[in-house]
N, C-alpha and C. Protein backbone atom coordinates (compact mmCIF):
# COMPACT_ATOMS: atom_id res chain seq x y z
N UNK A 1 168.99 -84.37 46.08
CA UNK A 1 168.04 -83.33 46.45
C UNK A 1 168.69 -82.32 47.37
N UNK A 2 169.56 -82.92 48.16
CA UNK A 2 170.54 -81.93 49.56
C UNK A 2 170.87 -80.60 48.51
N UNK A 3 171.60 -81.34 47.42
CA UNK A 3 172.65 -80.70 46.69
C UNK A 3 171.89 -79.34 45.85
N UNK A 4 170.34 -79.87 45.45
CA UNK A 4 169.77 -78.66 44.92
C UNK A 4 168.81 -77.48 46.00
N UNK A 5 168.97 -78.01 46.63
CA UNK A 5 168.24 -77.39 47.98
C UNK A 5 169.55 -76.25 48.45
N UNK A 6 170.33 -76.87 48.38
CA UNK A 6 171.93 -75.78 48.76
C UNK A 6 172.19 -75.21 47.74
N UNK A 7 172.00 -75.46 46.58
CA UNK A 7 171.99 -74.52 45.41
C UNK A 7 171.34 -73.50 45.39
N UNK A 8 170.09 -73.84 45.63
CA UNK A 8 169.06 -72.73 45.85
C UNK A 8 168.89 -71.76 46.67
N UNK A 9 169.46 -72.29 48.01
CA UNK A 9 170.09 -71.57 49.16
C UNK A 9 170.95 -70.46 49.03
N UNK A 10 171.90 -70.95 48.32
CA UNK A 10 172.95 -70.13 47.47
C UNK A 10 172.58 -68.93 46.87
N UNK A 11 171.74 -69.44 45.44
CA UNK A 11 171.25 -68.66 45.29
C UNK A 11 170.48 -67.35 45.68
N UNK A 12 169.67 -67.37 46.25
CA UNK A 12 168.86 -66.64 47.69
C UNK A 12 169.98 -65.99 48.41
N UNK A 13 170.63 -66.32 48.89
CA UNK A 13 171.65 -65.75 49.51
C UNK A 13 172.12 -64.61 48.35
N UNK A 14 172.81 -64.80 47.33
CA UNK A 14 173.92 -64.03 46.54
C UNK A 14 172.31 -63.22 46.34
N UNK A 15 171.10 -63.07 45.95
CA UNK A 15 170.69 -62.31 44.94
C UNK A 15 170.17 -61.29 46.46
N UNK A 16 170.02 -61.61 47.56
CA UNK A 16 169.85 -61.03 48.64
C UNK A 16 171.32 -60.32 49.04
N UNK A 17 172.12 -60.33 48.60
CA UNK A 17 173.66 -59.89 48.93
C UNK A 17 173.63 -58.56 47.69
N UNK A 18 172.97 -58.74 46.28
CA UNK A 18 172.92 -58.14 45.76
C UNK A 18 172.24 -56.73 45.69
N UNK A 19 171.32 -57.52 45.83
CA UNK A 19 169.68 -56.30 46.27
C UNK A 19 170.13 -55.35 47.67
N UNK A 20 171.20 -55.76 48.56
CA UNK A 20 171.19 -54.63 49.79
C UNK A 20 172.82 -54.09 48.73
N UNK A 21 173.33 -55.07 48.32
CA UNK A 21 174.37 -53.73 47.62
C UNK A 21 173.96 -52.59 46.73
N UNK A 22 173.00 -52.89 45.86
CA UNK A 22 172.30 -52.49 44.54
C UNK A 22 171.45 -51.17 45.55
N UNK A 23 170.40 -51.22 47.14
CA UNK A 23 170.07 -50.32 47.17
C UNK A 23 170.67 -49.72 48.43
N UNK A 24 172.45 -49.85 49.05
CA UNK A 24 173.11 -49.35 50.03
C UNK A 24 173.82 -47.86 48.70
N UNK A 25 173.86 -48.81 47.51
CA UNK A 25 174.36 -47.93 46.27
C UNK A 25 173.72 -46.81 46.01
N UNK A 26 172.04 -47.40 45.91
CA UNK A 26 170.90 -46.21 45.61
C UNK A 26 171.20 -44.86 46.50
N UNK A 27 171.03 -45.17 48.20
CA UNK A 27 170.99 -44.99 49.09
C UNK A 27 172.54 -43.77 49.27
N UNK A 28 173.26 -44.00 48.99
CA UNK A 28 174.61 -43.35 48.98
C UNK A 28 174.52 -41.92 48.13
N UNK A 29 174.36 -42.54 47.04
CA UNK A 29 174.44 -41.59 45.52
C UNK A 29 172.90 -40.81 45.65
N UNK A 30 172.05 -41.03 46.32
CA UNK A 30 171.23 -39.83 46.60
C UNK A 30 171.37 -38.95 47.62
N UNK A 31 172.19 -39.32 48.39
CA UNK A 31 172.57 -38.27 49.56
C UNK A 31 173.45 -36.42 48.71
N UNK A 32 172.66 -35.67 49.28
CA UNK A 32 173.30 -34.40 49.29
C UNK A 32 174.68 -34.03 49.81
N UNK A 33 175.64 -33.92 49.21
CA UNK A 33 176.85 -33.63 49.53
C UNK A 33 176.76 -32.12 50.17
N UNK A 34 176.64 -32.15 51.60
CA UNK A 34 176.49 -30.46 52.23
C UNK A 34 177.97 -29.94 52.72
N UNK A 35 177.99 -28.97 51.90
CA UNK A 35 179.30 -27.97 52.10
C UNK A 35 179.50 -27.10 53.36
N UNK A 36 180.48 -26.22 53.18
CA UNK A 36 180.26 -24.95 54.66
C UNK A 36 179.70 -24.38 54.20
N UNK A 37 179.34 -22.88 55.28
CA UNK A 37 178.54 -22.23 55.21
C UNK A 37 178.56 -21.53 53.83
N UNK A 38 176.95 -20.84 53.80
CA UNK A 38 176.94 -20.01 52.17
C UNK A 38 176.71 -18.71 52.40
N UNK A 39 176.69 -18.21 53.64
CA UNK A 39 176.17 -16.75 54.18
C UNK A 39 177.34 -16.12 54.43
N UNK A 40 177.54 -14.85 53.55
CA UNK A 40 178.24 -13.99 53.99
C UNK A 40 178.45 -12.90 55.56
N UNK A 41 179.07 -13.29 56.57
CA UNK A 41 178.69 -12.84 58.06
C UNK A 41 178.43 -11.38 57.27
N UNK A 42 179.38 -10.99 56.89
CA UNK A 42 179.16 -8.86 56.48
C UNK A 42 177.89 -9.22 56.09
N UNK A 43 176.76 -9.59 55.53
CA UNK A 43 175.98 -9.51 55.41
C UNK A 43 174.53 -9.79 56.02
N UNK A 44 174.88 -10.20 57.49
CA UNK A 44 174.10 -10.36 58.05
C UNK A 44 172.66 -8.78 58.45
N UNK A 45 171.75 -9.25 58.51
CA UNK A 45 170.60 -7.88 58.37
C UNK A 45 170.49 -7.27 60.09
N UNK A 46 170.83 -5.97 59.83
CA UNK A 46 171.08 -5.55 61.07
C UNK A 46 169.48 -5.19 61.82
N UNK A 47 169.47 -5.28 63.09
CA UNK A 47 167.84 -4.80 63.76
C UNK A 47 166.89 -3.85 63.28
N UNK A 48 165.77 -3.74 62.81
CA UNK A 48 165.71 -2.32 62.15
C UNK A 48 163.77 -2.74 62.22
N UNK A 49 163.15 -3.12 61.48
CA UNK A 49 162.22 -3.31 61.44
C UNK A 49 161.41 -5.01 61.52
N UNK A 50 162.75 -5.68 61.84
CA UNK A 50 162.40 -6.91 61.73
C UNK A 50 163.09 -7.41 63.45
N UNK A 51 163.30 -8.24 63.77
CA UNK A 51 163.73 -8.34 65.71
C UNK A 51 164.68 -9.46 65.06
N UNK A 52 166.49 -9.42 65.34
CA UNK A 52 166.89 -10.15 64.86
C UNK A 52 167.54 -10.64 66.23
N UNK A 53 168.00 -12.34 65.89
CA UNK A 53 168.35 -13.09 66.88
C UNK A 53 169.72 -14.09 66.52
N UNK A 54 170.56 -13.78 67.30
CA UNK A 54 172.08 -13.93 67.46
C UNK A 54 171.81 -15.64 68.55
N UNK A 55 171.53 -16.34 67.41
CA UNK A 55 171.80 -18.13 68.42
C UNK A 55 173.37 -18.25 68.65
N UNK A 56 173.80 -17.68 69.37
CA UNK A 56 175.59 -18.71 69.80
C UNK A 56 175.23 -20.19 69.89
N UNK A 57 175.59 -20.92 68.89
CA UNK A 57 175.44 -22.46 68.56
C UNK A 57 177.15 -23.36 68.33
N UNK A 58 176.81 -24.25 68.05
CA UNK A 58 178.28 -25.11 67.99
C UNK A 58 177.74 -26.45 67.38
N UNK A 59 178.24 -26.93 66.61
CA UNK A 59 178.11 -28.19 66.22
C UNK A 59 178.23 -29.33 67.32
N UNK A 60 178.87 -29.24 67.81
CA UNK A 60 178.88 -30.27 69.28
C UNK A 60 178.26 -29.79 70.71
N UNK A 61 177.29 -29.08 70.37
CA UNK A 61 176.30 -28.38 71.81
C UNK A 61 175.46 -29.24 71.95
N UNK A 62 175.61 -29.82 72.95
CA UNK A 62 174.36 -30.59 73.14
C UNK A 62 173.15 -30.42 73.06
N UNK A 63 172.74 -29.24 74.01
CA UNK A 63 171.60 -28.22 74.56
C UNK A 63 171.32 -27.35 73.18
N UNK A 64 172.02 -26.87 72.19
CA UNK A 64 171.75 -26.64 71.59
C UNK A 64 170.71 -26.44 70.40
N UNK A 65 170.29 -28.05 70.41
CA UNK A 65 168.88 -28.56 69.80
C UNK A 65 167.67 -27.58 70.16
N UNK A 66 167.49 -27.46 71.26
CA UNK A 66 166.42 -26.61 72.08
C UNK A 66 166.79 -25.09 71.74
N UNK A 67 167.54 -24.64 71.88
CA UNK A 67 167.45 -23.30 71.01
C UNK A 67 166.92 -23.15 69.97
N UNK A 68 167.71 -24.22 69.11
CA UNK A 68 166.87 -23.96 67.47
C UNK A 68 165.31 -24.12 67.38
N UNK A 69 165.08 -25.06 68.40
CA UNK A 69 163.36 -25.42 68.46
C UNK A 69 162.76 -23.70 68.58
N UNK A 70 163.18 -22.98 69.73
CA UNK A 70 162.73 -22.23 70.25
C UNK A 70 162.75 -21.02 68.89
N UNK A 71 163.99 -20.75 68.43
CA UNK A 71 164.61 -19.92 67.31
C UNK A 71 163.01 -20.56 66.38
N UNK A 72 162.99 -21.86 65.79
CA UNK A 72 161.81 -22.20 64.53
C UNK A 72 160.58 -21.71 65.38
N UNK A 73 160.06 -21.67 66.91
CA UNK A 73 158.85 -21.50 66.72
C UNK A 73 158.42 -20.11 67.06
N UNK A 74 159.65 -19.42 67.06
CA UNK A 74 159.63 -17.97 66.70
C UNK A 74 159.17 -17.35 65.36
N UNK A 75 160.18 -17.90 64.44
CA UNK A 75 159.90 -17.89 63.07
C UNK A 75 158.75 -18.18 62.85
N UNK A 76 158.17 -19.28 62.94
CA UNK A 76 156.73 -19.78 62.58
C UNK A 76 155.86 -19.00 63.11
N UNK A 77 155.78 -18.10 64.42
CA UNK A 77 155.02 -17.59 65.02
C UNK A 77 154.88 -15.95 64.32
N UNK A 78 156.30 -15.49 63.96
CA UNK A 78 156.31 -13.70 63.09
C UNK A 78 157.34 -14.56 61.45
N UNK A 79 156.47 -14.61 60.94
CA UNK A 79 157.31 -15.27 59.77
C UNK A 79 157.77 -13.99 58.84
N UNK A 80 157.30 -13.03 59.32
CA UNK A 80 158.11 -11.78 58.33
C UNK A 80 158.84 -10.70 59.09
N UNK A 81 158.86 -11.30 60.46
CA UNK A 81 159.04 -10.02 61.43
C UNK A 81 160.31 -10.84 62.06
N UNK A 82 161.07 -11.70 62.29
CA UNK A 82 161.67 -12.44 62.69
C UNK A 82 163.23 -12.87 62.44
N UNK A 83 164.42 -12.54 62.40
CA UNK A 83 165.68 -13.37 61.96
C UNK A 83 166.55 -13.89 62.74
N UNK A 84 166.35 -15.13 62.62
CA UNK A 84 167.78 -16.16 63.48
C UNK A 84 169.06 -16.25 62.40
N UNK A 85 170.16 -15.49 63.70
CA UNK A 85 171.68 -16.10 62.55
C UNK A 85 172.37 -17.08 63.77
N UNK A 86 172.32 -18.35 63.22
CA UNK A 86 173.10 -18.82 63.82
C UNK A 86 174.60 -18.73 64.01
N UNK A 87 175.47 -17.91 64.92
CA UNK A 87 176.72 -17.97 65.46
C UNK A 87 177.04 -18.87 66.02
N UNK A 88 177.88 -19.55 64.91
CA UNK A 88 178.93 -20.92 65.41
C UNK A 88 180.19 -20.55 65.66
N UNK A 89 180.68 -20.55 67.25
CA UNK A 89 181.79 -20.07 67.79
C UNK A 89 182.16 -20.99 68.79
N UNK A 90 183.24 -20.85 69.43
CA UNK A 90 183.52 -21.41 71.10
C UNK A 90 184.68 -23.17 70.60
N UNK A 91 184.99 -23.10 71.07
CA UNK A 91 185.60 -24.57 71.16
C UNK A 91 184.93 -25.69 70.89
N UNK A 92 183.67 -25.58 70.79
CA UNK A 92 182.82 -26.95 70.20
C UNK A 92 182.03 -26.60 69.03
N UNK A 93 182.74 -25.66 68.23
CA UNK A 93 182.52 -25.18 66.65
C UNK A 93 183.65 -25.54 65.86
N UNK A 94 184.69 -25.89 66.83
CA UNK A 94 186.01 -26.33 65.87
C UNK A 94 185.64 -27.68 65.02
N UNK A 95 185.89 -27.62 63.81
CA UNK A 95 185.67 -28.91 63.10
C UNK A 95 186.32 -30.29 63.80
N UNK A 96 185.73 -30.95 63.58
CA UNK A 96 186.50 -32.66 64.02
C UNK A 96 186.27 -34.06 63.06
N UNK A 97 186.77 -33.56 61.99
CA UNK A 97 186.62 -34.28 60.91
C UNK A 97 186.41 -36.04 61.65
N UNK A 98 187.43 -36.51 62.58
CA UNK A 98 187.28 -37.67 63.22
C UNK A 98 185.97 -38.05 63.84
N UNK A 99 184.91 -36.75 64.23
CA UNK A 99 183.92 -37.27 65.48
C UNK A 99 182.69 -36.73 63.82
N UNK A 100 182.90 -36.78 62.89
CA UNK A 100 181.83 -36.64 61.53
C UNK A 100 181.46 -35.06 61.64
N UNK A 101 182.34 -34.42 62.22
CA UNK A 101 181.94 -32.43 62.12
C UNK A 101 183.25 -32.04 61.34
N UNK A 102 183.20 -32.26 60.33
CA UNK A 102 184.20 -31.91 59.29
C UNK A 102 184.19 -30.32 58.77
N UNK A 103 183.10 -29.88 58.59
CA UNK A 103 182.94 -28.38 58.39
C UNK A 103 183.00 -27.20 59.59
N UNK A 104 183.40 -26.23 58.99
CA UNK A 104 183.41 -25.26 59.67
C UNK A 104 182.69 -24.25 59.79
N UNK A 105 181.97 -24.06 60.52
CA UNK A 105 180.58 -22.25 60.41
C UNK A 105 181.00 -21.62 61.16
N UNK A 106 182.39 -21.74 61.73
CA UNK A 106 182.75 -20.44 62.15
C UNK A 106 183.00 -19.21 61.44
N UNK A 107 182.72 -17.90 61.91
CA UNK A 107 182.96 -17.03 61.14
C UNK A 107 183.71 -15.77 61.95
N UNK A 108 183.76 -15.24 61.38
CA UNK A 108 184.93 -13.97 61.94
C UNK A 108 183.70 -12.68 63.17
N UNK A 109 182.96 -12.77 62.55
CA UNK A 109 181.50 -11.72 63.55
C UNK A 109 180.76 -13.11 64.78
N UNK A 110 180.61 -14.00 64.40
CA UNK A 110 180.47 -14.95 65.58
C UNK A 110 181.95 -15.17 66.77
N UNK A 111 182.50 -15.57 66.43
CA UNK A 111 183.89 -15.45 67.27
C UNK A 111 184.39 -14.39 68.01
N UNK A 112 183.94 -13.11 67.28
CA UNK A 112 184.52 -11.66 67.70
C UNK A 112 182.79 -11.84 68.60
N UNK A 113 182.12 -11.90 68.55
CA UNK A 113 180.73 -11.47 69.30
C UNK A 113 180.81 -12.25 70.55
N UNK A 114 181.20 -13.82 70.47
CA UNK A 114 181.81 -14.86 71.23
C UNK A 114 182.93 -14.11 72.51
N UNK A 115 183.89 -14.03 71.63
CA UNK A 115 184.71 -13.24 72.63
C UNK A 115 184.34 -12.00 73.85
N UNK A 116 183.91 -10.75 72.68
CA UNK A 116 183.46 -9.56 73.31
C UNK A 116 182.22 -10.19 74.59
N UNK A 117 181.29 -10.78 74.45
CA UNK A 117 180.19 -11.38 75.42
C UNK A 117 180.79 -12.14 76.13
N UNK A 118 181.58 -13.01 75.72
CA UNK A 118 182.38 -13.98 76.88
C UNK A 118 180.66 -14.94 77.18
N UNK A 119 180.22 -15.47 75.97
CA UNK A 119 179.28 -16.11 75.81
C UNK A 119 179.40 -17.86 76.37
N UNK A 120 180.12 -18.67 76.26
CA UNK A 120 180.78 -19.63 76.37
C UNK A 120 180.99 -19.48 77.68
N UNK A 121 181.87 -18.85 77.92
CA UNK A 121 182.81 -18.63 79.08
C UNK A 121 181.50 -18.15 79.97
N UNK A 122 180.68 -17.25 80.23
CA UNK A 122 180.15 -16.67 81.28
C UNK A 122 178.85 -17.37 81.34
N UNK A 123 178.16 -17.99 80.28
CA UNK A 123 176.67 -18.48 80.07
C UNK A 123 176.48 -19.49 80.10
N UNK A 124 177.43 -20.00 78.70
CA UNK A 124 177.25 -21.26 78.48
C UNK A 124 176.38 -21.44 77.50
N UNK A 125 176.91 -22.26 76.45
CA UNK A 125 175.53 -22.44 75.36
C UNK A 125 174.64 -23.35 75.54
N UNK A 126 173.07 -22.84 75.07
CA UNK A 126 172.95 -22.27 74.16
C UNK A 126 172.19 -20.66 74.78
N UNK A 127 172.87 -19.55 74.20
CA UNK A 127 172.11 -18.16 74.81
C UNK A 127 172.66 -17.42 73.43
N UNK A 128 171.82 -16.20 73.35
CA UNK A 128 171.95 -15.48 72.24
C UNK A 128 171.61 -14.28 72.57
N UNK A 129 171.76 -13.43 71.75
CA UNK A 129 171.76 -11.76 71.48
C UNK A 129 170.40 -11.27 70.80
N UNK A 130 169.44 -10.57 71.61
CA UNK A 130 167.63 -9.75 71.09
C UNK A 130 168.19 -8.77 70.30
N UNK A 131 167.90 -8.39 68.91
CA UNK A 131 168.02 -7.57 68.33
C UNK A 131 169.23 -6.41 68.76
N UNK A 132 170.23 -7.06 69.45
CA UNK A 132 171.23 -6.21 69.63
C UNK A 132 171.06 -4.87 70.33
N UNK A 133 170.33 -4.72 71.12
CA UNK A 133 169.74 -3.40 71.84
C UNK A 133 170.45 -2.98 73.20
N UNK A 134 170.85 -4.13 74.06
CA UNK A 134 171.56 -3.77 75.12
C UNK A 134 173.17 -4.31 75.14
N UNK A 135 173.91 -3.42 75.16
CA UNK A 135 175.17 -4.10 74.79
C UNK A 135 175.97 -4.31 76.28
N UNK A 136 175.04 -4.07 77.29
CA UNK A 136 175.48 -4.13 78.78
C UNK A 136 175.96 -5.34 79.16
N UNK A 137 176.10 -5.63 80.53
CA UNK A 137 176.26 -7.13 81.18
C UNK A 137 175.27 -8.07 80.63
N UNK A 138 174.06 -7.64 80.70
CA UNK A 138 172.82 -8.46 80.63
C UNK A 138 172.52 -8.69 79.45
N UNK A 139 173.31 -8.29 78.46
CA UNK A 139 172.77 -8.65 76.92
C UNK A 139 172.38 -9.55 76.49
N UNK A 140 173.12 -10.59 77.34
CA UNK A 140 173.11 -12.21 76.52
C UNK A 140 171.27 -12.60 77.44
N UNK A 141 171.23 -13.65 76.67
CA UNK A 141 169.70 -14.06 76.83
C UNK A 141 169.45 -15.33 76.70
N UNK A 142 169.57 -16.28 77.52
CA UNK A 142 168.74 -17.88 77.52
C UNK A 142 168.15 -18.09 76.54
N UNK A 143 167.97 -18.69 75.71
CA UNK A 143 167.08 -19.14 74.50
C UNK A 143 165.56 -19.01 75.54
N UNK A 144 165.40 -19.52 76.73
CA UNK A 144 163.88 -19.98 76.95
C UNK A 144 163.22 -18.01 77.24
N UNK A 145 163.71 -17.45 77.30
CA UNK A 145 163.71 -16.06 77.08
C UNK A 145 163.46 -15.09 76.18
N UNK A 146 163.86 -15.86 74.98
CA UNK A 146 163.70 -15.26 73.94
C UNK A 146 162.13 -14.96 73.35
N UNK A 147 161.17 -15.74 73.48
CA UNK A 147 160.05 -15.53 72.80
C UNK A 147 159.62 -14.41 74.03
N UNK A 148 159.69 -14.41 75.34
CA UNK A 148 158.96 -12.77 75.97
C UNK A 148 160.07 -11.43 75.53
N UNK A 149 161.27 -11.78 75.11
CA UNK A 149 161.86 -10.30 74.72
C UNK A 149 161.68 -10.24 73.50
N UNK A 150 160.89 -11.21 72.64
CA UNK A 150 160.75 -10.76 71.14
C UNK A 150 159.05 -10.09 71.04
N UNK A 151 158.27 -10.81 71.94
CA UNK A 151 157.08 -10.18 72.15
C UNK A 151 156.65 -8.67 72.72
N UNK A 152 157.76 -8.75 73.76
CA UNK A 152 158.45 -7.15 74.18
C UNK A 152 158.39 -6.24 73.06
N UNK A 153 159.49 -6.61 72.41
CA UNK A 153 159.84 -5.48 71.23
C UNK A 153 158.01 -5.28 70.27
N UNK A 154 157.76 -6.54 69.91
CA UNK A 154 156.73 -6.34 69.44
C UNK A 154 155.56 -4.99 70.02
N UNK A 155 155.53 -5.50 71.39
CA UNK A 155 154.62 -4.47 72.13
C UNK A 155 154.72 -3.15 71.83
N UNK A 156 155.86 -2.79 71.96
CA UNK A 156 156.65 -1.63 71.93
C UNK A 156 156.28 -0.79 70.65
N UNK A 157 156.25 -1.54 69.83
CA UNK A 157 156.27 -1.04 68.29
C UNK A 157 154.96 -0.67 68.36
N UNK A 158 153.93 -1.36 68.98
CA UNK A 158 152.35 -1.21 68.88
C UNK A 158 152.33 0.36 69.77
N UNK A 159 152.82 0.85 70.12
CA UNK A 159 152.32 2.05 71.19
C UNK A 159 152.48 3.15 70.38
């Protein structure tokens, strides 16, 4: 009886060994293989009738998360009046295939915008650029900022 009791055991075991291979398999082969970026920077939509917003982001920003929150409940709030481009620049946009950030969204107008602002260097991410209007010292802008200078512009337009 030991002997069929351990058989059975066995059994149970291998078909339970099976079933997490059979759906670690499922599980794999449905995942989306996501590439780099698909946005042409030259083509980004310049300020004009819509309030566009320059996120300086990085794949390894910590703080970062909270921008984008702020960036979506912008969007959600003017869903036709509204554009976030995320600018991935700075030293924690460099890929690191080792730490699972294998891609790159850096682009040639984030880096050059990076530089010229000294965004990184003087702020610190995460801060971004209001519809590009003041190109002074004060240009750059805190994410928690952003929804009263986008409401601003809004005002403005109403007069």
């Amino acid at each position: 009886m030991n002997t069929k009791l351990l058989t059975l055991l066995k059994c149970i075991r291998h078909a339970r060994l099976i079933a997490l291979t059979l759906a670690l398999t499922l599980m794999i082969s449905a995942c989306d293989l996501v590439e780099g970026p698909k946005v042409d920077p030259t083509t980004f939509p310049t300020a004009g009738k819509k309030v566009l917003i320059d996120d300086f982001t990085a794949q390894r920003c910590g703080y970062c998360p909270r921008a984008h929150h702020a960036a979506n409940i912008l969007k959600e709030s003017y869903p036709n009046d509204v554009v976030v481009v995320a600018m991935h620049a700075s030293g924690l946009a460099i890929p690191q295939p080792n730490l699972g950030y294998p891609n790159d969204f850096r682009t040639t107008m984030g880096t050059e915008l990076d530089a010229y602002y000294k965004a990184e260097q003087l702020r610190g991410y995460p801060v971004g650029l209001v519809n590009r209007r003041n190109w002074g010292p004060d240009a750059l802008v805190d994410y928690s900022e952003w929804g009263s200078r986008v409401a601003s512009i809004f005002r403005r337009r109403l007069r």
